[in-house]
C-alpha atoms as a PDB file:
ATOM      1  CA  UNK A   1       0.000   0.000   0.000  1.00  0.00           C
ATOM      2  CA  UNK A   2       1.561   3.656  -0.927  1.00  0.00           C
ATOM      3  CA  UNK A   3      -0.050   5.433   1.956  1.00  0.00           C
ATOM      4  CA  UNK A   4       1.112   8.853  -0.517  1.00  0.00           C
ATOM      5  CA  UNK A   5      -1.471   7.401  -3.345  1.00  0.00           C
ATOM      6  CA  UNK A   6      -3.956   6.417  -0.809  1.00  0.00           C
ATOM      7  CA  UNK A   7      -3.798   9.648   0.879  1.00  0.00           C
ATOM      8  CA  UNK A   8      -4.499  11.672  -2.822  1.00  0.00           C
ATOM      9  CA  UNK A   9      -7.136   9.076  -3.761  1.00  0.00           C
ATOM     10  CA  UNK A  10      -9.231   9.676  -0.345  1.00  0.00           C
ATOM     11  CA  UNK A  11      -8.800  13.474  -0.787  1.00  0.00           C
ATOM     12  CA  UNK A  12      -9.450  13.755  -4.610  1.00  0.00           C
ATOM     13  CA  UNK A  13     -10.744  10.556  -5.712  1.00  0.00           C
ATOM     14  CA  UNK A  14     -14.222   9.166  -5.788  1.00  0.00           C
ATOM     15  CA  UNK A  15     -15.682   8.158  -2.326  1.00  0.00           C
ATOM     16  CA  UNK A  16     -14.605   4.692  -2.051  1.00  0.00           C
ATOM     17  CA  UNK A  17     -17.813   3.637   0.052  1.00  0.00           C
ATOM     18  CA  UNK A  18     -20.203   4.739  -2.593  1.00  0.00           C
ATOM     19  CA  UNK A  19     -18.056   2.782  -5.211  1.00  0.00           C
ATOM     20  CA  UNK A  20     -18.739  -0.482  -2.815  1.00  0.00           C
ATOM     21  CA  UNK A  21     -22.299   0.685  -2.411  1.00  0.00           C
ATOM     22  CA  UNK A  22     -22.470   1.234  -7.046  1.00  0.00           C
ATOM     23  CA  UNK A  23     -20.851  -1.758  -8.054  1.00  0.00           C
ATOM     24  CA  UNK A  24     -17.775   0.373  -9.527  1.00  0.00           C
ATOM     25  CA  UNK A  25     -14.616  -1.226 -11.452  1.00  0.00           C
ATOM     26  CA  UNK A  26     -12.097  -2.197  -8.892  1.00  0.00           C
ATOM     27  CA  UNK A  27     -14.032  -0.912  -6.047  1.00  0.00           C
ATOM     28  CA  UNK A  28     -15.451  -3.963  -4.304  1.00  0.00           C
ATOM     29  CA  UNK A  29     -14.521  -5.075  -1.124  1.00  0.00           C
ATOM     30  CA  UNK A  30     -15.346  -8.144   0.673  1.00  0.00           C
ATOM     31  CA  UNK A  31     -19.212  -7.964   1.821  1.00  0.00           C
ATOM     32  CA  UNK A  32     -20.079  -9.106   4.868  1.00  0.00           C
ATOM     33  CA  UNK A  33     -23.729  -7.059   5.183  1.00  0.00           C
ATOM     34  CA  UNK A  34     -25.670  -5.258   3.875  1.00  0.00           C
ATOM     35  CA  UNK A  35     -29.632  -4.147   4.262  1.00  0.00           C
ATOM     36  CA  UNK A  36     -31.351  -0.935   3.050  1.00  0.00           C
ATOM     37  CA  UNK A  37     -29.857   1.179   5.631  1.00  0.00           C
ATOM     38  CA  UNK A  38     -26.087   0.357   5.685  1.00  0.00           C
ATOM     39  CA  UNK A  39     -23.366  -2.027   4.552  1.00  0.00           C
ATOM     40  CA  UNK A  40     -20.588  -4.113   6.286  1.00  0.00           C
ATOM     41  CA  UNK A  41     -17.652  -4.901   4.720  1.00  0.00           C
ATOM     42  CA  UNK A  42     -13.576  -6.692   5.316  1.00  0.00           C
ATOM     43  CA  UNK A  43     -10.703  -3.348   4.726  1.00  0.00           C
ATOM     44  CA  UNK A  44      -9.099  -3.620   1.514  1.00  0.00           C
ATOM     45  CA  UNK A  45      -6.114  -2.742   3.570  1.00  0.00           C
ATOM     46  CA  UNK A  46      -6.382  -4.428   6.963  1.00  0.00           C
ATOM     47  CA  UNK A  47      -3.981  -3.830   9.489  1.00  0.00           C
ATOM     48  CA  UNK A  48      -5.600  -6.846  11.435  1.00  0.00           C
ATOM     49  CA  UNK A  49      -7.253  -9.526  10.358  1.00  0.00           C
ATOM     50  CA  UNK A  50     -11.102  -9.320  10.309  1.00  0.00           C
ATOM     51  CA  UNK A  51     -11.181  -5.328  10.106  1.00  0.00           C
ATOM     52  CA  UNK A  52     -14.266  -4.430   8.802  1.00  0.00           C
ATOM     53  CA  UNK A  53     -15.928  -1.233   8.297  1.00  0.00           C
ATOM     54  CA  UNK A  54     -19.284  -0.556   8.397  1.00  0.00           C
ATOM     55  CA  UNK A  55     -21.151   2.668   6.574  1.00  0.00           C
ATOM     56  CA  UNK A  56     -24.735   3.931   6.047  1.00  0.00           C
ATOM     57  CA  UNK A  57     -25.846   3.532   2.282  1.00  0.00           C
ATOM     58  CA  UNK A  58     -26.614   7.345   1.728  1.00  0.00           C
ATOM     59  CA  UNK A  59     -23.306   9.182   1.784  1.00  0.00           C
ATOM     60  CA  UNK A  60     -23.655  11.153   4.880  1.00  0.00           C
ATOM     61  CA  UNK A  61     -20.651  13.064   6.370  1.00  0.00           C
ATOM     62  CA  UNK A  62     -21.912  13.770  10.000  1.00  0.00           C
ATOM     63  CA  UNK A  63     -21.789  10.767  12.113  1.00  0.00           C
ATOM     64  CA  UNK A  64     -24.670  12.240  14.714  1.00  0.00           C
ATOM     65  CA  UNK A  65     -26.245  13.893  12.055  1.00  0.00           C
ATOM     66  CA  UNK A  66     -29.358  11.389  12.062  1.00  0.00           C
ATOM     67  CA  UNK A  67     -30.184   9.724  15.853  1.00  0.00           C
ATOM     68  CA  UNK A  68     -32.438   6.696  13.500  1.00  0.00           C
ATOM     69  CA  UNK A  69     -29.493   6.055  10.712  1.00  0.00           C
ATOM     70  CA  UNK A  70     -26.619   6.276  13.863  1.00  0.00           C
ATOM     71  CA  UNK A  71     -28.386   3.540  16.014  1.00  0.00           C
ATOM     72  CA  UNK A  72     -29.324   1.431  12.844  1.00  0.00           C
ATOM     73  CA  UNK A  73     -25.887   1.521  12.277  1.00  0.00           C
ATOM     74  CA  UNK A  74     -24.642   1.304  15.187  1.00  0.00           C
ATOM     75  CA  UNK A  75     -26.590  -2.056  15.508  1.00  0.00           C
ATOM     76  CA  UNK A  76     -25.011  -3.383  12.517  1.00  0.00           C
ATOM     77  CA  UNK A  77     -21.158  -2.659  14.460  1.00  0.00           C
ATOM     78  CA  UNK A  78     -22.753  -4.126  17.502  1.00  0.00           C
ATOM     79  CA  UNK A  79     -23.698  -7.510  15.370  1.00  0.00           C
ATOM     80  CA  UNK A  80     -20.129  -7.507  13.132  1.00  0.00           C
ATOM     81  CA  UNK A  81     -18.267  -7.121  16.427  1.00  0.00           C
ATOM     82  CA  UNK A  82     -19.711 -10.139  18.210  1.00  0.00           C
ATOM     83  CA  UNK A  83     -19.847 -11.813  14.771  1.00  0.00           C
ATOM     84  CA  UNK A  84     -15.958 -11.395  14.353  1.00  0.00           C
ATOM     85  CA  UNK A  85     -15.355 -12.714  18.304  1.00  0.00           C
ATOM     86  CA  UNK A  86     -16.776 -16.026  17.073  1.00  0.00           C
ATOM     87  CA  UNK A  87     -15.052 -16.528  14.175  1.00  0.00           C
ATOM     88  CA  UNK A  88     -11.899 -15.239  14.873  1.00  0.00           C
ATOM     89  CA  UNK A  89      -9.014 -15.055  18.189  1.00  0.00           C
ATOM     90  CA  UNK A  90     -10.016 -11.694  19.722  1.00  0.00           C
ATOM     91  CA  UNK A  91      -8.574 -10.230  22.964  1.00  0.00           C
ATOM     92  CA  UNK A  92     -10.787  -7.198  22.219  1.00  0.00           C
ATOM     93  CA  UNK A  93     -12.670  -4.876  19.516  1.00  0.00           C
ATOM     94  CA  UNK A  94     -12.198  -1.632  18.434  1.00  0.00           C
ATOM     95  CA  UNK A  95     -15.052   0.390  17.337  1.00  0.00           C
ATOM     96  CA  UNK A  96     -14.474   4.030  16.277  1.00  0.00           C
ATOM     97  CA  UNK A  97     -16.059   6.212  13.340  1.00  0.00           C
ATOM     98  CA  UNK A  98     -13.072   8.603  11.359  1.00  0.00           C
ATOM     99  CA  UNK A  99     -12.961  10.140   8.233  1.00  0.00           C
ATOM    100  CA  UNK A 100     -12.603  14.350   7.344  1.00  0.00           C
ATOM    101  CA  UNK A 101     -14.361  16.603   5.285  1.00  0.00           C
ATOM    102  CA  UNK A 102     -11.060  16.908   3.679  1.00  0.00           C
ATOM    103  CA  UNK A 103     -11.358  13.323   2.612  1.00  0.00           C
ATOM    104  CA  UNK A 104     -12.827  10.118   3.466  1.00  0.00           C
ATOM    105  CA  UNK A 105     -16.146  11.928   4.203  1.00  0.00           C
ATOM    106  CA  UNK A 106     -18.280   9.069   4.145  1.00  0.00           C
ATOM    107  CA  UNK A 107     -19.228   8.192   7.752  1.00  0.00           C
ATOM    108  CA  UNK A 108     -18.096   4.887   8.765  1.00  0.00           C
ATOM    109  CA  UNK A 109     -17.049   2.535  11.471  1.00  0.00           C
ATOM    110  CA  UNK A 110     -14.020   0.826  11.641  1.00  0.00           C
ATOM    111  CA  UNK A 111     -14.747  -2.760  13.775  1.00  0.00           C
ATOM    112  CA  UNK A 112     -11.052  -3.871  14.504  1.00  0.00           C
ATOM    113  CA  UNK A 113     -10.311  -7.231  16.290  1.00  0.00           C
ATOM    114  CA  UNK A 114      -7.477  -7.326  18.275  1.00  0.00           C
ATOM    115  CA  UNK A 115      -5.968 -10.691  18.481  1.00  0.00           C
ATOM    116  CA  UNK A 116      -4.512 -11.546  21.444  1.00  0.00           C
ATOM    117  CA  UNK A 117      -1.258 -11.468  22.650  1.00  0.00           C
ATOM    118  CA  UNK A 118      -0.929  -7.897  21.264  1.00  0.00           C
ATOM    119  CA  UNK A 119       1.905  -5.664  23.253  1.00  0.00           C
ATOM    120  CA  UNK A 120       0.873  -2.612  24.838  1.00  0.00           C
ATOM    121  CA  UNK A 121       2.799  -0.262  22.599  1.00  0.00           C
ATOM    122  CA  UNK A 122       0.925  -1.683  20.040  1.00  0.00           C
ATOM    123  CA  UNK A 123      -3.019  -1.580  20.428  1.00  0.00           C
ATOM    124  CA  UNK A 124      -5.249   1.026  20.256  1.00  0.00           C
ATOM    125  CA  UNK A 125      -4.745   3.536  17.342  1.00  0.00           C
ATOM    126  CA  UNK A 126      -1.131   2.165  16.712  1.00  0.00           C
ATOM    127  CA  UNK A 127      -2.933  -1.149  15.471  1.00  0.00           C
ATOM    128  CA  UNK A 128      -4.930   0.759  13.094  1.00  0.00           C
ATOM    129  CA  UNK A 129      -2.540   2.742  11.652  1.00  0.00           C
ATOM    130  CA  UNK A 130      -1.496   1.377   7.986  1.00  0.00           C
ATOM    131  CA  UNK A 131       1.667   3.524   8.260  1.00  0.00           C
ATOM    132  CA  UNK A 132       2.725   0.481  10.405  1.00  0.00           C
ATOM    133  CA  UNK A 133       2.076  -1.789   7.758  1.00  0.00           C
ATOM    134  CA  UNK A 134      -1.193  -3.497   6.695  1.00  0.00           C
ATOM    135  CA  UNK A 135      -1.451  -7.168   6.036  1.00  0.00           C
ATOM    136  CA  UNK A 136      -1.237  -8.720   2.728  1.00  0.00           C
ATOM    137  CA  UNK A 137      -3.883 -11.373   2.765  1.00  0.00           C
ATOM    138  CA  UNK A 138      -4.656 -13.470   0.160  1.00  0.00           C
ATOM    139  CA  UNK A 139      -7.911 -12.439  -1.997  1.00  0.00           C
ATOM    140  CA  UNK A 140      -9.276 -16.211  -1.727  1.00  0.00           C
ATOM    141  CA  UNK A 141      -8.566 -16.203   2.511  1.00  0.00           C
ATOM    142  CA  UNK A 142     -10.361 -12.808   2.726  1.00  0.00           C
ATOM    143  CA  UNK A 143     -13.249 -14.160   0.920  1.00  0.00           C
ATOM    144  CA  UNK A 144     -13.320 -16.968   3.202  1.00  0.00           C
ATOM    145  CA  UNK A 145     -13.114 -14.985   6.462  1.00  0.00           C
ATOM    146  CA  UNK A 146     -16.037 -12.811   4.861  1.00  0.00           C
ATOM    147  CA  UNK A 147     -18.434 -15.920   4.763  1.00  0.00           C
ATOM    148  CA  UNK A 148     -17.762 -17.016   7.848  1.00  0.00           C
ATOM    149  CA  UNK A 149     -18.451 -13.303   9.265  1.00  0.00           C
ATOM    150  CA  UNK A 150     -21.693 -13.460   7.280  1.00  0.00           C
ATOM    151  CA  UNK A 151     -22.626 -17.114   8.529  1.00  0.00           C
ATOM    152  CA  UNK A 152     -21.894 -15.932  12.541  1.00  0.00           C
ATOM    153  CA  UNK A 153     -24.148 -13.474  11.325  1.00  0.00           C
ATOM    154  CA  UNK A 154     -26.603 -15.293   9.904  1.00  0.00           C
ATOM    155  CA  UNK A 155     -26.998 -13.355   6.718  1.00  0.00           C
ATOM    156  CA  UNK A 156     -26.209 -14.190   3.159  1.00  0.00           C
ATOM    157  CA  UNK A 157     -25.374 -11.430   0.359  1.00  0.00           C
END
């Protein structure tokens, strides 16, 4: 991952949540949900395994901007989180929203699994920071992990 490309992408590019959401070229991640409301799907650049980010549908940029789209959502975390302590190792989850006006704009949670036997120095934000390095995971594994989120879920896409 060139976190300089990524960077002028998120900034100037299209949003890469509505590309998901359209169907566009090169723009679909793994699914994992997805309902009228929102969609659930793995990080195309996961610093853990299992990192999944969750986003409303409608491209809104104000995560408290709508109290019935935040705690639709926010049911959908709730569900991926529990999901992803069945199916994988975790010592904990992560749930935070990010993103800027400036880029990234699309509200959405990132659900991060923490496996255990993490050091210290190295949870929390440091874990979810791809200038540390994100995995490289196989295409067919990450398709794999994403059905087996969606069966602890018990939804199909």
């Amino acid at each position: 991952m060139n976190l300089a490309e990524y960077a002028e992408r998120a900034r100037g590019g299209e949003c890469f949540i509505c590309a998901h959401i359209t169907g566009a070229a090169g723009a679909r991640h793994h699914p994992i949900h997805q309902n009228d409301t929102c969609v659930a799907f793995l990080d195309r650049y996961p610093t853990l395994r299992g990192y999944t980010l969750v986003a409303p549908r409608e491209h809104v940029v104000d995560v408290t901007g709508d109290r019935e789209l935040f705690r639709q959502v926010t049911d959908v975390v709730y569900d991926v989180a529990e999901a992803l302590k069945r199916v994988l190792p975790v010592e904990r989850v992560d749930v935070m929203s990010l993103g800027s006006h400036q880029g990234n704009a699309h509200v959405h949670w990132h659900v991060a699994p923490l496996p255990p036997g993490v050091p210290y120095r190295e949870q929390q934000f440091h874990a979810l920071m791809a200038e540390h390095g994100v995995l490289d995971i196989p295409d067919a594994e990450q398709r794999k992990l994403a059905a087996m989120i969606r069966a602890a879920l018990g939804r199909r896409i």
